[in-house]
C-alpha atoms as a PDB file:
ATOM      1  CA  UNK A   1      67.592 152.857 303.461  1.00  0.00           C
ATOM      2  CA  UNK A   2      68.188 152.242 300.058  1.00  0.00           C
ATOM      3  CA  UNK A   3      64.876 153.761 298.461  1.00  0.00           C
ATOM      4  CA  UNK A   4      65.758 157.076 300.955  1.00  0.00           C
ATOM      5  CA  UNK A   5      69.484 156.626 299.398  1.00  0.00           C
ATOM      6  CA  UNK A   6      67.967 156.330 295.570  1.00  0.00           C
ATOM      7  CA  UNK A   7      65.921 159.436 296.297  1.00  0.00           C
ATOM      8  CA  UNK A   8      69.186 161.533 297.758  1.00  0.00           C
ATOM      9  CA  UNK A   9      70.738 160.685 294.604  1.00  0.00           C
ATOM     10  CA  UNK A  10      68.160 162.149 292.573  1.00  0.00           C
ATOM     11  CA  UNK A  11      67.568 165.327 295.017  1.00  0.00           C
ATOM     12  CA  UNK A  12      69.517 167.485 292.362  1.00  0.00           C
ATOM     13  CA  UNK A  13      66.926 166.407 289.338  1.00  0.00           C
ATOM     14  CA  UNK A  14      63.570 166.447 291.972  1.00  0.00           C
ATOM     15  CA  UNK A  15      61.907 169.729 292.786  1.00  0.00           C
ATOM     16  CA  UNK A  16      59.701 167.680 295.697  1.00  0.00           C
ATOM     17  CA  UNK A  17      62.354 167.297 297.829  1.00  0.00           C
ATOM     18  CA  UNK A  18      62.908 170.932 297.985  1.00  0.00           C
ATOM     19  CA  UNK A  19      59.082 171.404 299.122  1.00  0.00           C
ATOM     20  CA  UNK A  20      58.518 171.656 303.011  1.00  0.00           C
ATOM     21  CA  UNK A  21      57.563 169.389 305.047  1.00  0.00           C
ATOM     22  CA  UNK A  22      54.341 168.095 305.947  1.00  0.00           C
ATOM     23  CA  UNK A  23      53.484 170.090 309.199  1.00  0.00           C
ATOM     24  CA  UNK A  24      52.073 167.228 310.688  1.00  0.00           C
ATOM     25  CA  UNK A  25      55.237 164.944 310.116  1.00  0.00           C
ATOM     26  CA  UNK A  26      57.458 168.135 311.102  1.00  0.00           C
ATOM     27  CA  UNK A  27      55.198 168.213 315.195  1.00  0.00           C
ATOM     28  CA  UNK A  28      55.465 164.815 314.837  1.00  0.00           C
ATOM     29  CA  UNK A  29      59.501 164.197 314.029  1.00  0.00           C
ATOM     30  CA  UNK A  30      60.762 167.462 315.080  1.00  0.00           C
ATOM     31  CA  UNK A  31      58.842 168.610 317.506  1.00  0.00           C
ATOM     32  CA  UNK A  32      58.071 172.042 315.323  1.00  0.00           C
ATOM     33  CA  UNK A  33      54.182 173.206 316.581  1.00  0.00           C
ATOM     34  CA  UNK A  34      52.316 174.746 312.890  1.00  0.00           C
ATOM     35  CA  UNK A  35      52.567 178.251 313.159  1.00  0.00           C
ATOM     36  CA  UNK A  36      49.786 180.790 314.837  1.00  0.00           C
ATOM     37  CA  UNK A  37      47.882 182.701 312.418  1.00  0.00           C
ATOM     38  CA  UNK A  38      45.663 184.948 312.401  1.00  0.00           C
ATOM     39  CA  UNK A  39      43.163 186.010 310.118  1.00  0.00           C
ATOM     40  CA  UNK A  40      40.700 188.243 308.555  1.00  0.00           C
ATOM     41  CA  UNK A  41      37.890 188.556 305.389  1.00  0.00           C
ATOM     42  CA  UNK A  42      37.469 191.278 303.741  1.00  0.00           C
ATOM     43  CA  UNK A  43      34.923 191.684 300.367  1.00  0.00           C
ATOM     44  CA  UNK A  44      35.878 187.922 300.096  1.00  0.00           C
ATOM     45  CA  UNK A  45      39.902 187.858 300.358  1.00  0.00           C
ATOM     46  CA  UNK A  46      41.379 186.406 303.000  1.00  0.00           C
ATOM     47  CA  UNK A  47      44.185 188.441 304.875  1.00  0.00           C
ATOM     48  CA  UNK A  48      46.795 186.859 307.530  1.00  0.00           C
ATOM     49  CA  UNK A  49      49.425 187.210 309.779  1.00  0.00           C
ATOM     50  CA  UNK A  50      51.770 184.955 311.090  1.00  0.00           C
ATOM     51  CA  UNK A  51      54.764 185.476 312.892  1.00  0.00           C
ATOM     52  CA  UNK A  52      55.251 188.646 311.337  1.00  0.00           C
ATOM     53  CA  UNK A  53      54.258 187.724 307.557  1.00  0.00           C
ATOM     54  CA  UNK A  54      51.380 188.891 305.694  1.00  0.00           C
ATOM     55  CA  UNK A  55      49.273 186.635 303.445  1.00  0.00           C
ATOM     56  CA  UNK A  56      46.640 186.879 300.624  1.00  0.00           C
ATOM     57  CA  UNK A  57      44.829 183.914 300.308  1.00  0.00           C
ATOM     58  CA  UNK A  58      47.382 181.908 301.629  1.00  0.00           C
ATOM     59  CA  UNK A  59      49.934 183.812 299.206  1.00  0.00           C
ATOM     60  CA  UNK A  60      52.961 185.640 300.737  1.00  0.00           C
ATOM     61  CA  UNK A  61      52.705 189.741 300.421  1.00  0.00           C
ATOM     62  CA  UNK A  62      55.393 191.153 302.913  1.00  0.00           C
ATOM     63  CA  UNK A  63      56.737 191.345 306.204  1.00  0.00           C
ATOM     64  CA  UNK A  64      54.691 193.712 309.083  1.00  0.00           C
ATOM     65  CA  UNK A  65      55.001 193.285 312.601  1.00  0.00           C
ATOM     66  CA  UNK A  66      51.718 193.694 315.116  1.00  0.00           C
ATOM     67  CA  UNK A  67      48.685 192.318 315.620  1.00  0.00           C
ATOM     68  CA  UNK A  68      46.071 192.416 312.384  1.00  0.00           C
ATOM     69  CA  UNK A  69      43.155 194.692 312.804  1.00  0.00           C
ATOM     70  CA  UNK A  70      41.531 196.004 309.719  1.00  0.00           C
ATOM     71  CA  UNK A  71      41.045 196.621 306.016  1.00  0.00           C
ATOM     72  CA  UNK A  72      39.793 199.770 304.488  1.00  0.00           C
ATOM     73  CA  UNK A  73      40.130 200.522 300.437  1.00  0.00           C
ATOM     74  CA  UNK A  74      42.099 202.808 299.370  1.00  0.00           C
ATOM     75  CA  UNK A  75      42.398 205.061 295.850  1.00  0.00           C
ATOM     76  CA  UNK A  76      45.708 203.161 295.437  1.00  0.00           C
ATOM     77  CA  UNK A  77      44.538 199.840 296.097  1.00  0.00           C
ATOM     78  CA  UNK A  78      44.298 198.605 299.948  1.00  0.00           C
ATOM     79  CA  UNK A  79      45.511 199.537 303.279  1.00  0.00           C
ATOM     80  CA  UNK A  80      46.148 196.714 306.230  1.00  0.00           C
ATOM     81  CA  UNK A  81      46.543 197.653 309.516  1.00  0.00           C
ATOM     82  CA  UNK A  82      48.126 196.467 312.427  1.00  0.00           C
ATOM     83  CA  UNK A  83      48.571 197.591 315.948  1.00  0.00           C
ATOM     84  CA  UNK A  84      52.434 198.457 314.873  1.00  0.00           C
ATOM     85  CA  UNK A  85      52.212 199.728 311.350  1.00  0.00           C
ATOM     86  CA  UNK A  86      50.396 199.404 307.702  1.00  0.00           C
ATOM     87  CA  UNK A  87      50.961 198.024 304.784  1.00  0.00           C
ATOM     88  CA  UNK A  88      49.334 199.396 301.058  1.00  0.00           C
ATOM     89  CA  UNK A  89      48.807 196.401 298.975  1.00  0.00           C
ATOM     90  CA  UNK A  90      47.908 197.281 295.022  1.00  0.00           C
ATOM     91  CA  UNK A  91      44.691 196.769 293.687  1.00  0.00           C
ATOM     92  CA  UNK A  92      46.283 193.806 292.191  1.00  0.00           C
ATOM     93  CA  UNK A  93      46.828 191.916 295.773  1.00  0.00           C
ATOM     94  CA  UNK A  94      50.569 193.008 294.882  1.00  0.00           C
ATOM     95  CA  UNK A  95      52.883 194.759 298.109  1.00  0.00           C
ATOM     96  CA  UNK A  96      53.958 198.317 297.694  1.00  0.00           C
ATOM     97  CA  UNK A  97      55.248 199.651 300.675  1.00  0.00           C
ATOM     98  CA  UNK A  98      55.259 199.053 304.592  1.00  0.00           C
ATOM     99  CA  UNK A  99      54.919 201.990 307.093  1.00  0.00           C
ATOM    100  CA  UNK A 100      56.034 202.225 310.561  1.00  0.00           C
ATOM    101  CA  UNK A 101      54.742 203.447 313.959  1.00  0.00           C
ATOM    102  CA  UNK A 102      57.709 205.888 315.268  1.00  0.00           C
ATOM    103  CA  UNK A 103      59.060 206.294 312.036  1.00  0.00           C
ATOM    104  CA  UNK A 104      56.948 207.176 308.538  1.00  0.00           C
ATOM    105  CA  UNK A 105      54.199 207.027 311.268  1.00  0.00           C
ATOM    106  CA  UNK A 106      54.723 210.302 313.835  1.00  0.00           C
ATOM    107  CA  UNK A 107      52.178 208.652 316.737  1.00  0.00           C
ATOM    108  CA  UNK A 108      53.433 206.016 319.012  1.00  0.00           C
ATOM    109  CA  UNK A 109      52.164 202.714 318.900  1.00  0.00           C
ATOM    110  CA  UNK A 110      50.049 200.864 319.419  1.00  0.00           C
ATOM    111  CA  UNK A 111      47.674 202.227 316.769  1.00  0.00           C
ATOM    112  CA  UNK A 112      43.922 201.628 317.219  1.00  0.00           C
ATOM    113  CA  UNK A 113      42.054 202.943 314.624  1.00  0.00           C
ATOM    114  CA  UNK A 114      41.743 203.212 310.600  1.00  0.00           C
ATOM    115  CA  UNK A 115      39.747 205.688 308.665  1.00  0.00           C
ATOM    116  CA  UNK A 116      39.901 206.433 304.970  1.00  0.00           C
ATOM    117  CA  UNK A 117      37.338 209.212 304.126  1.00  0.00           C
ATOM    118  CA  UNK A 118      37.643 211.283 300.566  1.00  0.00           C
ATOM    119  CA  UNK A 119      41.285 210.195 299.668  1.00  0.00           C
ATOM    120  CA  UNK A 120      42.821 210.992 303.239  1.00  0.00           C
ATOM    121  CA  UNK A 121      44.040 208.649 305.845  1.00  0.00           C
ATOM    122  CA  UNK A 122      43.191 208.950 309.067  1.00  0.00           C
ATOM    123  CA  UNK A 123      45.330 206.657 312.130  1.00  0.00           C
ATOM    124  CA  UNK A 124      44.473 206.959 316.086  1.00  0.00           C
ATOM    125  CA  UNK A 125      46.706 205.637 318.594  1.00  0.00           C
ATOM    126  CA  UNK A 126      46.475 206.768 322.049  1.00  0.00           C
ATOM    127  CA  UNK A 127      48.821 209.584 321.863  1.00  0.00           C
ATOM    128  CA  UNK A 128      46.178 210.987 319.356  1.00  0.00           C
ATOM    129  CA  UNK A 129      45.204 211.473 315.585  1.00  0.00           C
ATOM    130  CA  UNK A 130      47.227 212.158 312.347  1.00  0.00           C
ATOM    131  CA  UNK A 131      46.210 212.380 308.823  1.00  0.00           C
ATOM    132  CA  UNK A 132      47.818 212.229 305.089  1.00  0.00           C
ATOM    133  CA  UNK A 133      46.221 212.494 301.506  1.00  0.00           C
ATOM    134  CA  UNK A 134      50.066 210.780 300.158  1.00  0.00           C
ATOM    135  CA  UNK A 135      50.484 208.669 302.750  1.00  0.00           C
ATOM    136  CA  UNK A 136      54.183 209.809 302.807  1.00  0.00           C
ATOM    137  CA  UNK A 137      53.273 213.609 304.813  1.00  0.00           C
ATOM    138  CA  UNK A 138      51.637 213.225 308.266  1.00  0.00           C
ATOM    139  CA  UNK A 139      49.705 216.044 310.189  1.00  0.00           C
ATOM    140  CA  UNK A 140      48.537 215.876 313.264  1.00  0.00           C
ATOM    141  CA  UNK A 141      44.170 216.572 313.365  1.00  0.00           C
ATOM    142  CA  UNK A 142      42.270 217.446 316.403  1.00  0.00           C
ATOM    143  CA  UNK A 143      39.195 217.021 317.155  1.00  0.00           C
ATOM    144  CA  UNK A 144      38.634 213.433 314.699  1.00  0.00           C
ATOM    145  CA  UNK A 145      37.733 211.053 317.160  1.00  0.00           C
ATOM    146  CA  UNK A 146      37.432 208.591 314.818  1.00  0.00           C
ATOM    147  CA  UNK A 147      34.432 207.127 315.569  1.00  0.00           C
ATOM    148  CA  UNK A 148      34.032 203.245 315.434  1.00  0.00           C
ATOM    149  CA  UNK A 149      32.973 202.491 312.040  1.00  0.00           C
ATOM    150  CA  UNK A 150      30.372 199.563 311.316  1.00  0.00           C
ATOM    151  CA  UNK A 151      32.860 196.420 310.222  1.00  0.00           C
ATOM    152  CA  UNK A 152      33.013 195.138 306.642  1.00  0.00           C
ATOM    153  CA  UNK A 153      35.842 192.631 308.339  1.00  0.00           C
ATOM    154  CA  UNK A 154      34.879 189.313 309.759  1.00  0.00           C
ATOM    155  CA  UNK A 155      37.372 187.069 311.619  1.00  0.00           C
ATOM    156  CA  UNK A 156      36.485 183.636 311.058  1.00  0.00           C
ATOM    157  CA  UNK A 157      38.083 180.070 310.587  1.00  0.00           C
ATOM    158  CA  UNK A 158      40.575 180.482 307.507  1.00  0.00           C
ATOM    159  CA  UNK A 159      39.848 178.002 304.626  1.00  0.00           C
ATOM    160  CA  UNK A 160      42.382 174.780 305.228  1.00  0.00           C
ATOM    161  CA  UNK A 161      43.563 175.283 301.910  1.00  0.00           C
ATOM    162  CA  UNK A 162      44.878 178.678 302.614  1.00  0.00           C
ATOM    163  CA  UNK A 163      46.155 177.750 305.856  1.00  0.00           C
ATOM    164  CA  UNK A 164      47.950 174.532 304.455  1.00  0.00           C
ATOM    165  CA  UNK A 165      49.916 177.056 302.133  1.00  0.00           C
ATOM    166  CA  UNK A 166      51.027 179.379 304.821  1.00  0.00           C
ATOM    167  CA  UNK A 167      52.355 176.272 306.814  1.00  0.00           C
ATOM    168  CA  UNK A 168      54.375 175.051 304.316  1.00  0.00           C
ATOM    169  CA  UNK A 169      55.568 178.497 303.359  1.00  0.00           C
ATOM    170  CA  UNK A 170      56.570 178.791 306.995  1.00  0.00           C
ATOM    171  CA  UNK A 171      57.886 175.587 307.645  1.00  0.00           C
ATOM    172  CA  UNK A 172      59.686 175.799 304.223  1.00  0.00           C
ATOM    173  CA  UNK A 173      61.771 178.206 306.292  1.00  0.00           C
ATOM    174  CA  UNK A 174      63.675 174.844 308.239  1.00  0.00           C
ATOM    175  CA  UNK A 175      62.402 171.507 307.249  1.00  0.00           C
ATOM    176  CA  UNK A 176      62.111 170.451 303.669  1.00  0.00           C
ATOM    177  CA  UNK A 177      61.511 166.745 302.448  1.00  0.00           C
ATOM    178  CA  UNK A 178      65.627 166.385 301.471  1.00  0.00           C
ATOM    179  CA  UNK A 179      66.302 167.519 304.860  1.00  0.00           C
ATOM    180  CA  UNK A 180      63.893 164.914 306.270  1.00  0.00           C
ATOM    181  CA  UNK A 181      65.259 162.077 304.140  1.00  0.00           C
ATOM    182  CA  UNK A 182      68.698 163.043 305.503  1.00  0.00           C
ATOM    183  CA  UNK A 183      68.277 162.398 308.859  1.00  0.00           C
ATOM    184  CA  UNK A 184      65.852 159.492 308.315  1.00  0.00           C
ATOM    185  CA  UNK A 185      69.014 158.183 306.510  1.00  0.00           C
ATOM    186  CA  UNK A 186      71.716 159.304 308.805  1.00  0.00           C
ATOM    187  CA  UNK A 187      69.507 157.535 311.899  1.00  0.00           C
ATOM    188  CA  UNK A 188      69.151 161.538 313.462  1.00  0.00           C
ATOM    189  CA  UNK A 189      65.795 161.420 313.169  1.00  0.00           C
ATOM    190  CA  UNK A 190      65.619 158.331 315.287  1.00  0.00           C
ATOM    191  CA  UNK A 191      67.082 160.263 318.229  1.00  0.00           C
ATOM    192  CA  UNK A 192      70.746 160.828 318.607  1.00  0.00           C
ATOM    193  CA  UNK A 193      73.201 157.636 319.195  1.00  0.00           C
ATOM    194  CA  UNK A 194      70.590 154.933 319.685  1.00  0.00           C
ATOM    195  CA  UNK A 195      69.151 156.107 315.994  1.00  0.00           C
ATOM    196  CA  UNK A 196      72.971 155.759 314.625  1.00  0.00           C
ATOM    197  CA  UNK A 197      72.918 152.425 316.361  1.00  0.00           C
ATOM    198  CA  UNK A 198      69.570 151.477 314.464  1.00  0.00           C
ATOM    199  CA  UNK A 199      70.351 152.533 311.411  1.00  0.00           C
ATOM    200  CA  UNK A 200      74.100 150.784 311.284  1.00  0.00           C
ATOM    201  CA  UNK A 201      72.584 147.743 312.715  1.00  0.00           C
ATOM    202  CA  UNK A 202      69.907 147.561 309.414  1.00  0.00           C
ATOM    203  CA  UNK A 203      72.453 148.310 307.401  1.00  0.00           C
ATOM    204  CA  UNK A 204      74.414 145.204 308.477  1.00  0.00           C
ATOM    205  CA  UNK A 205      71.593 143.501 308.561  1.00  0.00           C
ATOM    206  CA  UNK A 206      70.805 143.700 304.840  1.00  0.00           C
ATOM    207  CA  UNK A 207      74.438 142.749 303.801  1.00  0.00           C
ATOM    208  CA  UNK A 208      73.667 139.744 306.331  1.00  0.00           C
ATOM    209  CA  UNK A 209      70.960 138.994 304.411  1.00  0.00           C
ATOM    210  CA  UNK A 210      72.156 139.783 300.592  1.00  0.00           C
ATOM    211  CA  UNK A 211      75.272 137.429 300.927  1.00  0.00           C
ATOM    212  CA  UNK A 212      73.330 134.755 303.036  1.00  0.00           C
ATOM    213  CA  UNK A 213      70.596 134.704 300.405  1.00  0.00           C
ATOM    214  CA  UNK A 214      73.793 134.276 298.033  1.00  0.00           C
ATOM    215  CA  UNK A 215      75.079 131.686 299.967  1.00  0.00           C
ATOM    216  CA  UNK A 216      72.069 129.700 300.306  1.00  0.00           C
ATOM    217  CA  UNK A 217      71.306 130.109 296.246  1.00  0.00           C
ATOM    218  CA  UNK A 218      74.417 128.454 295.560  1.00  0.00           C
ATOM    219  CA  UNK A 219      74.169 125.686 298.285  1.00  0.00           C
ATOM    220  CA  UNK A 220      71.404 124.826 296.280  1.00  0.00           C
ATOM    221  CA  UNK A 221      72.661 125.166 293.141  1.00  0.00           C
ATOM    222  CA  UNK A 222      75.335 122.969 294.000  1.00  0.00           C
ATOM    223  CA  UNK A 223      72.820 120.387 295.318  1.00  0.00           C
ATOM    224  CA  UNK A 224      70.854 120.250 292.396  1.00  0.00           C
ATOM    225  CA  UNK A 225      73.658 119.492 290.382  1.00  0.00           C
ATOM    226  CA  UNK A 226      74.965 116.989 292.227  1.00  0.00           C
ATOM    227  CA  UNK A 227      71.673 114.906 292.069  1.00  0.00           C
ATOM    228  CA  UNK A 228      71.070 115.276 288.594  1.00  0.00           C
ATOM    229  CA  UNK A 229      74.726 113.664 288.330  1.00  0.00           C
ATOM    230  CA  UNK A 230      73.684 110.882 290.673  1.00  0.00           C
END
C-alpha cells in the first residue's frame, strides 16, 4: 500500500501510469478478453481491423466498420476494403477519407469485390457494379463482372509486436496502469467489500506493527540503560 500510494502521488509527473494496461493483467483482474483482430499483408504492411479500427503495422489509421477483405493500389496512395465501406490511405500510410455503403457508396452492402484498373474504381456488391475515376462520382457499369483477381493479400498470424500495440491501444480505451493502482489501493480490485475489508485490515496491520516495533525499540532501550547503570 504504501509503494502503490508513493506512485499515486507521483501519477501527475509519470507518463507510465497513463499507458494501458497489460492485456494479460486486464483478463486476468478485470475480466476484459484482448480484443479480436483481424488481419491482412499486403507488399509487406500489415493491415487490421478490430472492433471497428483500422491499423498499419500495429499503428492506428481510422475508424471503418465491416469485415476486412482486400488491398489494391491506388494513383492516390491505397484503397482498403471492407464488406461495409473503404477507406483511401496516402501513399504515406497516412488516412484521407472513409466511404460508405448507402451513402458516398450508391450499392447496398455488403460489398464483395475490389477492382482498380487504369485509374478507375470498380466495387461489386450483390445489387451490382459501380465505378468512379474521383472516387467522389459513382456510375453504375454493366456488364463488369469483376472477375476474381489472383491475390497479392495473404491472411496470416500478425507479428506479436504489432498485435501487442493494437491491444494496448484498445485497452488504453478503459484500463490504464493509474486506474489499476487505484483500485489495487482502494481494495476494488480485490472484489467488492471483502477487498475493502483486506485492504483496511493491512492497513491496521502496519500501524500495529510500526508502533509495536516502536514500542519494543524503546523497551529495549530502556533495558540497556538500566544495566549499564547496574
Amino acid at each position: 500500500m504504501t509503494f502503490t500510494g508513493i506512485l499515486l502521488v507521483r501519477s501527475d509527473r509519470s507518463e507510465t501510469l497513463d499507458r494501458p494496461l497489460n492485456p494479460s493483467l486486464a483478463e486476468w483482474f478485470y475480466g476484459i478478453a484482448p480484443p479480436l483482430i483481424e488481419s491482412l499483408c499486403y507488399k509487406g504492411e500489415w493491415f487490421s481491423l478490430s472492433e471497428k479500427s483500422l491499423f498499419l503495422d500495429g499503428r492506428p489509421l481510422g475508424t471503418i466498420e465491416g469485415q476486412l477483405l482486400d488491398v489494391k493500389d491506388h494513383p492516390m496512395g491505397l484503397i482498403v476494403l471492407t464488406d461495409q465501406a473503404l477507406a483511401l490511405i496516402s501513399k504515406e500510410g497516412e488516412w484521407v477519407d472513409r466511404l460508405q455503403v448507402g451513402q458516398t457508396i450508391p450499392l447496398e452492402a455488403p460489398l464483395k469485390a475490389l477492382k482498380v484498373e487504369g485509374g478507375s474504381v470498380f466495387l461489386r456488391s450483390l445489387s451490382g457494379v459501380v465505378e468512379s475515376q474521383d472516387l467522389l462520382n459513382w456510375k453504375m457499369v454493366k456488364g463488369e463482372s469483376l472477375s476474381r483477381e489472383e491475390e497479392s493479400i495473404a491472411r496470416g498470424l500478425l507479428p506479436n509486436g504489432f498485435r501487442q500495440n493494437i491491444e494496448r491501444c484498445k485497452l488504453g480505451q478503459t484500463i490504464t496502469w493509474e486506474r489499476f493502482l487505484l483500485d489495487l489501493h482502494s481494495g476494488r480490485l480485490l472484489g467488492g467489500k471483502l477487498g475493502l475489508i483486506l485492504v483496511e485490515l493491512s492497513a491496521w496491520g502496519l500501524v500495529l506493527l510500526t508502533f509495536s516495533g516502536l514500542y519494543i525499540w524503546f523497551f529495549k532501550m530502556r533495558l540497556t540503560e538500566k544495566k549499564s547503570l547496574e
